[in-house]
Protein backbone atom coordinates (compact mmCIF):
# COMPACT_ATOMS: atom_id res chain seq x y z
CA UNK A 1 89.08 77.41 99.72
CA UNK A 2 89.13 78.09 96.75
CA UNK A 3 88.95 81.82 97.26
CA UNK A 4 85.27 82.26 99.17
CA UNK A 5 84.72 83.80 102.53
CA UNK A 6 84.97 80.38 105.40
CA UNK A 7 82.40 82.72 107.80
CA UNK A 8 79.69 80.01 106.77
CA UNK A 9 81.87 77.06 107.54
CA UNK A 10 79.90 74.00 107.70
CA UNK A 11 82.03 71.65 110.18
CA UNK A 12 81.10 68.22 111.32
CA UNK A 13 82.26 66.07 114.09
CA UNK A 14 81.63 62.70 115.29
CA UNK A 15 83.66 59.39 117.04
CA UNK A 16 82.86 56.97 114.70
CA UNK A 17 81.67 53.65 116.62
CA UNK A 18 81.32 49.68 115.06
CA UNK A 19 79.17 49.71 112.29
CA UNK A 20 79.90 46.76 110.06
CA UNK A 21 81.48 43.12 111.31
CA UNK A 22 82.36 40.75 108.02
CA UNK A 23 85.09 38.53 107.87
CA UNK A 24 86.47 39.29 111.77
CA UNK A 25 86.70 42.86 109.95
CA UNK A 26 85.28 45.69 111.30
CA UNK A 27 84.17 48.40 109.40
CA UNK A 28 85.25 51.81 111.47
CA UNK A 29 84.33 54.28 108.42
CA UNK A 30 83.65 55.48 105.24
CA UNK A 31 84.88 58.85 103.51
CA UNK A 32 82.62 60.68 101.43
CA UNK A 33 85.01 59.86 98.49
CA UNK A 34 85.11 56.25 98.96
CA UNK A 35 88.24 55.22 101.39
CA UNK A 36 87.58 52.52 103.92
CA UNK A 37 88.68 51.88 107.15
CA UNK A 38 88.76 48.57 108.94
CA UNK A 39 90.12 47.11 111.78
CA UNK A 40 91.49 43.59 111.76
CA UNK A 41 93.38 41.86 114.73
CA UNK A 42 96.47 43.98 115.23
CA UNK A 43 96.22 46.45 111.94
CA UNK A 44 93.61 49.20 111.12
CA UNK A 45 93.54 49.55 107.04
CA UNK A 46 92.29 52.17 104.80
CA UNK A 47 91.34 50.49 101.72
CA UNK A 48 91.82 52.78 98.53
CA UNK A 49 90.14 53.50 95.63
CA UNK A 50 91.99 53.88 92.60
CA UNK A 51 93.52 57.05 91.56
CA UNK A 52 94.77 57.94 95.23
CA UNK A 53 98.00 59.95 95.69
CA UNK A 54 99.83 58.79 99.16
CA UNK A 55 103.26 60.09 100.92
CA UNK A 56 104.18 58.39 104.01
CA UNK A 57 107.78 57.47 106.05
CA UNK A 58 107.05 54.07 105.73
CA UNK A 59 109.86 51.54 105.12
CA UNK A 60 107.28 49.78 102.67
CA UNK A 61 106.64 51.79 99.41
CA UNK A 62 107.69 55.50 101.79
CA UNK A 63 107.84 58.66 100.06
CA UNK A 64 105.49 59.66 97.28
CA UNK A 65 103.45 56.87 95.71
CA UNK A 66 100.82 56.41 93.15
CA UNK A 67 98.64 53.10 92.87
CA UNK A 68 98.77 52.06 95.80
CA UNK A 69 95.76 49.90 97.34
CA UNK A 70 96.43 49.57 101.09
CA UNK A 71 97.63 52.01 104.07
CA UNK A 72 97.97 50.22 107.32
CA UNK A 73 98.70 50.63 110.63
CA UNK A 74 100.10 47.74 112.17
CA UNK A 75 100.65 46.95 116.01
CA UNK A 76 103.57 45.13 117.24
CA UNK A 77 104.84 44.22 120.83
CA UNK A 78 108.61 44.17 119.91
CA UNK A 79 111.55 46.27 121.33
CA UNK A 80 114.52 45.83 119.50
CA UNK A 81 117.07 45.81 116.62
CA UNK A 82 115.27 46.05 113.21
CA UNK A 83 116.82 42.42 112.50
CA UNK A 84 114.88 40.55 114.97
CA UNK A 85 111.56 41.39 113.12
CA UNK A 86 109.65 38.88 111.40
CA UNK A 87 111.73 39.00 107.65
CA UNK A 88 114.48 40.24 109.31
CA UNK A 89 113.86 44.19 108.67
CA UNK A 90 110.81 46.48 109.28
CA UNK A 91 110.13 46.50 105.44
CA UNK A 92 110.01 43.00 105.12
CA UNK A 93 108.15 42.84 108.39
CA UNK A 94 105.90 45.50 107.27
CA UNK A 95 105.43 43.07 103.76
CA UNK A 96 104.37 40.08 105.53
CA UNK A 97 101.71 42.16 107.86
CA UNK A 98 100.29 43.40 104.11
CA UNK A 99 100.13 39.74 102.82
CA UNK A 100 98.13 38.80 105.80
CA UNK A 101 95.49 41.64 105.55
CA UNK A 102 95.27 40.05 101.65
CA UNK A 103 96.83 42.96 100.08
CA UNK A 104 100.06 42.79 97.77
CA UNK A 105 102.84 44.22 99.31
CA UNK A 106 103.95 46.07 96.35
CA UNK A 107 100.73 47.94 96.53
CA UNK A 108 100.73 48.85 99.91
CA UNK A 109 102.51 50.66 102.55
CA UNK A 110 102.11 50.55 106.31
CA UNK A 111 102.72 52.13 109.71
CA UNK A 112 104.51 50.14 113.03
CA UNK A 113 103.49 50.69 116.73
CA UNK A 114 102.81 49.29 119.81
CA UNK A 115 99.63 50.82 120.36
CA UNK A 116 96.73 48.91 120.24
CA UNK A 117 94.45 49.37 117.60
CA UNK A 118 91.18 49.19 119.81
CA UNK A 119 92.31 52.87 120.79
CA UNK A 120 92.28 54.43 117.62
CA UNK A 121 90.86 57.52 117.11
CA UNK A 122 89.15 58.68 114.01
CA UNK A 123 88.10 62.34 113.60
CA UNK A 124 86.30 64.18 110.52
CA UNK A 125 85.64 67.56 109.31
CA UNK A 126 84.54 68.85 106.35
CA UNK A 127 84.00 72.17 104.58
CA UNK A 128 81.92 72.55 101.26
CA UNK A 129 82.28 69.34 100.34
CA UNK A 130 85.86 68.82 101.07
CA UNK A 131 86.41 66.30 103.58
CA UNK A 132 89.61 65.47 106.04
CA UNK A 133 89.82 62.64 108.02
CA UNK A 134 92.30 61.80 110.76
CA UNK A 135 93.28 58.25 112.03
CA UNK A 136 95.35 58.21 114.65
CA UNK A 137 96.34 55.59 117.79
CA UNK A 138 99.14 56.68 119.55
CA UNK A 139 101.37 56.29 123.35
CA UNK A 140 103.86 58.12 124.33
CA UNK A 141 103.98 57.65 128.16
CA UNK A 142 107.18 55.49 127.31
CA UNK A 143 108.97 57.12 124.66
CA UNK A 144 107.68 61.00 124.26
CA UNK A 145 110.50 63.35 123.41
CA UNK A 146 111.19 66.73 122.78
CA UNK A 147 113.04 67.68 119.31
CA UNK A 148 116.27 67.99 119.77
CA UNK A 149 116.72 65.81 122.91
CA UNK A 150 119.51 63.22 123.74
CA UNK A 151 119.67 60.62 121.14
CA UNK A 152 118.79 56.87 121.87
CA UNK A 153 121.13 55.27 119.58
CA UNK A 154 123.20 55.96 116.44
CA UNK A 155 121.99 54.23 113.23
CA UNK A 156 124.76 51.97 111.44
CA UNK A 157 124.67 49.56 108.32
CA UNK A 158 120.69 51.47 107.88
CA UNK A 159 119.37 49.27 110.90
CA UNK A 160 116.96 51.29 113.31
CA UNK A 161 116.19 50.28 116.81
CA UNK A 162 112.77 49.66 117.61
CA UNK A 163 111.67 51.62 120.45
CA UNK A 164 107.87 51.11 122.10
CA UNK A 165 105.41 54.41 122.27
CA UNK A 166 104.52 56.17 118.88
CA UNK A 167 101.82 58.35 117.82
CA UNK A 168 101.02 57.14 113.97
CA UNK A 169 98.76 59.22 111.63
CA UNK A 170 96.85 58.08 108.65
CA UNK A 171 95.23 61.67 106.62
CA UNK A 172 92.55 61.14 104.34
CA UNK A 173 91.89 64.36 102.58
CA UNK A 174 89.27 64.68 99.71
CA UNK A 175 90.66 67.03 97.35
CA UNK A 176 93.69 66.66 94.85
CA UNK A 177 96.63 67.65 95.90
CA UNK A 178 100.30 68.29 94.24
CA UNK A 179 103.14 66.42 95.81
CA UNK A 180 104.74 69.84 96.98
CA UNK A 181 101.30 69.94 99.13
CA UNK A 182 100.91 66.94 100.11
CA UNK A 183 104.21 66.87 101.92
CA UNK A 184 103.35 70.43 103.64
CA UNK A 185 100.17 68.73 104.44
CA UNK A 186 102.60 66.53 106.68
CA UNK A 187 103.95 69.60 108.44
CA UNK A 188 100.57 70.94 109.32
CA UNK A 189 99.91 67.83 110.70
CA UNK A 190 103.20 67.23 112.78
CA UNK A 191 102.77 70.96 114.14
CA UNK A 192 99.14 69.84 114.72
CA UNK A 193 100.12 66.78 116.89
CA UNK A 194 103.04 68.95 119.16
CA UNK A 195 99.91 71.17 119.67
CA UNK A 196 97.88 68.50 121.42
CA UNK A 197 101.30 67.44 123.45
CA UNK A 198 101.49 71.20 124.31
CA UNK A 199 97.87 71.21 125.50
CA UNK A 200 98.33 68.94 127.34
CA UNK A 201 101.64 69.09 128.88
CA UNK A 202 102.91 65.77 127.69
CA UNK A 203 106.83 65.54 129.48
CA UNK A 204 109.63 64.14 127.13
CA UNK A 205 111.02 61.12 128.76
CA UNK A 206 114.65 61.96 127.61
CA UNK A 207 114.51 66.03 128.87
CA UNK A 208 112.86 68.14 130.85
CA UNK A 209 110.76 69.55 128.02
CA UNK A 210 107.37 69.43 126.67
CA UNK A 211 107.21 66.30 124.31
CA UNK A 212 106.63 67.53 120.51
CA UNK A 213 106.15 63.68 120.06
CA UNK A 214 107.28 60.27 120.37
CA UNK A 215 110.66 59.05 118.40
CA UNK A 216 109.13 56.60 116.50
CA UNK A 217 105.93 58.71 114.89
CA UNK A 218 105.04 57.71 111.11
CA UNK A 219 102.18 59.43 109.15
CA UNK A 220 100.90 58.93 105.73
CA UNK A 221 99.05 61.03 103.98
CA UNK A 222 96.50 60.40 101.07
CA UNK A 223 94.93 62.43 98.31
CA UNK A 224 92.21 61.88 95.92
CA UNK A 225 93.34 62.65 92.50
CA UNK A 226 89.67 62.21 90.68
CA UNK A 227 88.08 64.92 93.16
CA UNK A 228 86.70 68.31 91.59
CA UNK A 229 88.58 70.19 94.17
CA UNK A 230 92.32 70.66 92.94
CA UNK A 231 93.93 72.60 95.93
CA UNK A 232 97.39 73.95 96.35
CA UNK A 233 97.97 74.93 99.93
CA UNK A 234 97.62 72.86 102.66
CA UNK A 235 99.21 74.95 105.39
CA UNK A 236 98.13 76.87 108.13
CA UNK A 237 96.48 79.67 106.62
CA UNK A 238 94.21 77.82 104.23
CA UNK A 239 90.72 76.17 105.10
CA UNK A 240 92.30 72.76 104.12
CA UNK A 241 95.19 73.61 106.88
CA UNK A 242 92.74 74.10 109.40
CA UNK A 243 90.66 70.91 108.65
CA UNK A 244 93.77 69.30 108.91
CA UNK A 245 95.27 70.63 111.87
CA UNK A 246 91.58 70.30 113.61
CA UNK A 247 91.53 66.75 113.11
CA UNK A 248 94.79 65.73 113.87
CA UNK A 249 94.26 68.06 117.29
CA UNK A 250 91.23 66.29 118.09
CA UNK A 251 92.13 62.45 116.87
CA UNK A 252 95.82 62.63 118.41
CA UNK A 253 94.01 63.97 122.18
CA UNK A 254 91.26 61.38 122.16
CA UNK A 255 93.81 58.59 120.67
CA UNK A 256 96.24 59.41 123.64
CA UNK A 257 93.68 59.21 126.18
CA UNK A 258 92.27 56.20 125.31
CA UNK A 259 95.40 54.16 125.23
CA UNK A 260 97.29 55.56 128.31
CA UNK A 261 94.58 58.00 129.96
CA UNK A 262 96.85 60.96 129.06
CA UNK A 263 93.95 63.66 129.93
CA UNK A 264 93.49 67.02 131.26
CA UNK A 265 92.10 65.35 134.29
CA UNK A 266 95.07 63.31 134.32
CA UNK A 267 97.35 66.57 134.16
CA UNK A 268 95.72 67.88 137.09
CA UNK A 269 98.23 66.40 139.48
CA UNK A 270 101.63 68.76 141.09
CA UNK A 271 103.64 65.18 141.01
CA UNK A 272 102.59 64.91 137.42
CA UNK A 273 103.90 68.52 136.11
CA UNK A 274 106.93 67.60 138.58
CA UNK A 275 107.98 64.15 136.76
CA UNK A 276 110.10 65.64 134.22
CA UNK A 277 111.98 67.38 136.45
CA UNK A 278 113.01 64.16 138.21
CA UNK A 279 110.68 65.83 141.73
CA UNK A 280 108.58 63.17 143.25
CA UNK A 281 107.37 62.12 146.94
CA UNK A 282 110.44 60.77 147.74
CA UNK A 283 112.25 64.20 146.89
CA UNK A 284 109.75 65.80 149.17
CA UNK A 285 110.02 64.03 151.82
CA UNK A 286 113.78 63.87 152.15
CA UNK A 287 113.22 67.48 152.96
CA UNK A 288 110.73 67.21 155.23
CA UNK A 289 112.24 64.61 157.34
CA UNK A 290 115.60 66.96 157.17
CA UNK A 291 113.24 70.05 158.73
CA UNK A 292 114.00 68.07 162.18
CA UNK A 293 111.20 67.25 164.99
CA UNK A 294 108.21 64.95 164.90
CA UNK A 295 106.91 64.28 161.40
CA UNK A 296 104.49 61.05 160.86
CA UNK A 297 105.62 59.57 157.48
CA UNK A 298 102.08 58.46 157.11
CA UNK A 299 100.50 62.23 157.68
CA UNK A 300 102.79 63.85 155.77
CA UNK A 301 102.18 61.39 152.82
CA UNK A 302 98.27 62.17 152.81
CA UNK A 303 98.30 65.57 153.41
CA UNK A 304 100.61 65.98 150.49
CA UNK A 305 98.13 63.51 148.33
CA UNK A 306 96.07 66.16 149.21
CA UNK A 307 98.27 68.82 147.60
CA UNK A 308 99.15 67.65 145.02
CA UNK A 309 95.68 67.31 143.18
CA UNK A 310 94.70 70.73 145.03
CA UNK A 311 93.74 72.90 141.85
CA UNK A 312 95.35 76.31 143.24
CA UNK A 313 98.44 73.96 144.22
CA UNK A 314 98.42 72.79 140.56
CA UNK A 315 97.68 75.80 139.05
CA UNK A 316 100.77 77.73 141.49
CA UNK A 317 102.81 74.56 140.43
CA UNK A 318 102.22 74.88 136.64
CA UNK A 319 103.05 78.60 137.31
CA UNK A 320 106.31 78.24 138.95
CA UNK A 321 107.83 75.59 136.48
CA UNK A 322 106.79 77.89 133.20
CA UNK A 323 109.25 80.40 134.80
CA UNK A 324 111.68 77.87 134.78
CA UNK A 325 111.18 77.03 131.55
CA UNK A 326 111.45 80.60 130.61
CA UNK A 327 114.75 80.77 132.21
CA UNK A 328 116.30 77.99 130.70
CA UNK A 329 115.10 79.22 127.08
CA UNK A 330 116.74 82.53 128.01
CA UNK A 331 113.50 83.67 127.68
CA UNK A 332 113.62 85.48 131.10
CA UNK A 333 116.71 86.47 133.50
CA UNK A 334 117.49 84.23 136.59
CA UNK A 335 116.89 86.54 139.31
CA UNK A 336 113.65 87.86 138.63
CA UNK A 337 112.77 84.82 137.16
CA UNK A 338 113.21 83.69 140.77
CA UNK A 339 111.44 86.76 142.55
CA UNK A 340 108.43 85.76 140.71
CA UNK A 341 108.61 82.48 141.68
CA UNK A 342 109.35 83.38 145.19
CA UNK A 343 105.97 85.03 145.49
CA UNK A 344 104.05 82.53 143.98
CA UNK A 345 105.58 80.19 146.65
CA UNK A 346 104.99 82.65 149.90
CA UNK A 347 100.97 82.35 148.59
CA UNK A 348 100.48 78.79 148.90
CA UNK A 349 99.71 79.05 152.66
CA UNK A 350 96.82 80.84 151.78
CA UNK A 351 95.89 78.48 148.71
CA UNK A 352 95.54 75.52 150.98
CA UNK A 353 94.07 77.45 153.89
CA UNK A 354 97.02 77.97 156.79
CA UNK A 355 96.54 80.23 159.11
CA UNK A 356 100.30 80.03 160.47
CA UNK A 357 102.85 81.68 158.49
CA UNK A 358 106.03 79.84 157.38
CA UNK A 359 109.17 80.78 158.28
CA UNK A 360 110.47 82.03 154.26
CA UNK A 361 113.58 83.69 155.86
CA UNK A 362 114.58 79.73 156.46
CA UNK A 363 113.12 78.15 153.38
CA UNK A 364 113.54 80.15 150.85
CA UNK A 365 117.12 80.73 149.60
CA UNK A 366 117.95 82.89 146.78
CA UNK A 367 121.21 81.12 146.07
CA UNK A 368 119.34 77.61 145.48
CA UNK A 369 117.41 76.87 142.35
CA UNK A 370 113.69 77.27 141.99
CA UNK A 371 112.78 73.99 141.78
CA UNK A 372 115.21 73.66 145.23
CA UNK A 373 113.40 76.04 146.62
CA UNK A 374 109.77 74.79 145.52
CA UNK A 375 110.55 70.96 147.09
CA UNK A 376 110.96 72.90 150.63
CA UNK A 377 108.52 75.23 150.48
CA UNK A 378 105.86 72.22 149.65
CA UNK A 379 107.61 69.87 152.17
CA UNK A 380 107.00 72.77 154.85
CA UNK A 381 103.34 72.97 153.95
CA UNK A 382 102.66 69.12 153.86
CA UNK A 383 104.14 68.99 157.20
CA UNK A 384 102.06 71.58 158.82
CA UNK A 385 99.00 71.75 157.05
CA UNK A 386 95.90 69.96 158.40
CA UNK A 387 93.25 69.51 155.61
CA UNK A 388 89.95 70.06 157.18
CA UNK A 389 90.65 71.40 160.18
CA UNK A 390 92.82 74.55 158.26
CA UNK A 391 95.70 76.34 160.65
């Protein structure tokens, strides 16, 4: 920042645990330049100091505000039309949830979800003296999507539907910032959370893509217009865009695994990268039992438990359905799109230790999809393979 070298970068880390209780408030942190964070029943509130710049997509006070007092975050367990809030509307809604933290409603401006606020996340860095904080709780196990996927609804007379599963992000940065910045701030952020989906190979529920989020996300974003440090660029290249995009990372992972154990441990499953293609046991099995002959429902069920959390298996699976990706992208041709696959699949005898070759002439068939073609080849194995006793 600033123009100096970031090869002595100074960074700083830590989950921030309870530290203060007053009032049935609990006190989750305090920025270096004064901002306080509480959580109170259903809402987590940053409490500002004067002189703060904010932009959020709030219905209450959204867009670019001065003078504001109060950014929230604000749980609720409804599904719905907009109308059937409390007030009749999310802004009046969102007004009501202000007045009961004690803050004025014209001073404040707030965030909806259904996540519960006992998995929030908060994540700091800093870098000579210029500190960014994330906030973030977030779910999207029930309504992750994928830009650009099949819309829910269409929005008439300005009414949304509520919809449950949202990943909401409150940004606390400790420099001053123009309004032009502050809103690319928000990008860096956004592109910060799709890069924890992509890590972690989060499945739209409305597509067969990676999520880039849920439909429902909100962020705000806050600025401190009495700090020393006046900075202009907030994006990717700058130090500030890399606090940011660190923190958001970090807060949205930890955020997501504490409210619906959405983990890399969790990923580790073949069934798991299958689910948004629509493949589960039931898929498999239909083409086992189809294979003809003796096959124990029971037996084939645990030896393909066994599979599925088999690292090579996962590793071979997460292999196979990039190339389908690929293809559908246009990324790479069809047919050797499906040669490469094709080999991948004749090498999963050896993954999970078979010592009997399948017959491939009958199971794999060039004219049927990959993903046809991977449900046999599995269903084969499961049927045949005996873990620990191999062959």
């Amino acid at each position: 920042m600033n123009g100096e070298t970031i090869a002595d970068s100074n960074d700083t880390y830590q989950e921030y645990e309870l530290q203060e209780h007053k009032n049935d408030r609990t006190m989750l942190f305090k920025s270096s330049s004064g901002e306080r964070i509480f959580r109170c029943a259903s809402s987590i509130f940053v409490q500002l100091p004067p002189q703060r710049s904010v932009l959020s997509t709030s219905w209450l006070n959204g867009g670019y505000r001065e003078g504001l007092e109060c950014v929230f975050n604000h749980t609720i367990s409804f599904h719905g039309d907009e109308e059937e809030l409390k007030g009749g509307s999310a802004e009046s809604h969102l007004s009501l949830a202000a007045e009961e933290l004690g803050f004025n409603p014209a001073l404040s401006t707030g965030l909806l979800t259904a996540a519960n606020m006992e998995k929030v996340s908060v994540v700091t860095h800093s870098f000579r003296g210029v500190e960014v904080t994330a906030v973030v709780t977030g779910g999207i196990d029930v309504n992750g999507g994928r830009a650009g996927d099949p819309a829910s609804y269409f929005q008439e007379n300005g009414r949304t539907r509520m919809v449950g599963g949202t990943i909401n992000t409150i940004l606390l940065i400790g420099a001053n910032l123009p309004e032009y910045s502050l809103t690319r701030a928000v990008m860096t952020a956004t592109e910060a959370k799709t890069v924890a989906l992509q890590e972690l190979m989060a499945h739209s529920r409305y597509s067969s893509g990676i999520a880039t989020g849920s439909g429902t996300d909100m962020i705000a974003v806050i600025a401190d217009r009495t700090s020393p440090f006046n900075l202009t660029d907030s994006g990717k290249h700058s130090k500030l865009g890399e606090l940011i995009g660190r923190c958001v990372i970090e807060a949205t992972k930890e955020a997501l695994a504490k409210q619906s154990e959405l983990n890399p441990l969790s990923q580790r499953n073949m069934f798991v990268r299958l689910e948004r293609f629509g493949i589960d046991e039931k898929a498999i099995w239909k083409a086992a039992a189809s294979m003809g002959g003796d096959c124990s429902k029971a037996r084939f069920r645990e030896s393909l438990k066994e599979m599925s959390t088999d690292p090579s298996l996962v590793s071979a699976a997460s292999s196979v359905l990039h190339i389908v990706d690929e293809v559908s992208w246009g990324l790479m041709p069809e047919n050797p799109g499906k040669k490469a696959a094709f080999s991948i699949m004749r090498g999963l005898p050896a993954m999970v230790g078979m010592k009997v070759e399948p017959p491939f002439d009958r199971l794999i068939k060039e004219t049927d999809s990959i993903l046809d073609n991977w449900i046999r080849v599995t269903a084969w194995i499961a049927r045949n393979v005996e873990f620990g006793n191999p062959g």
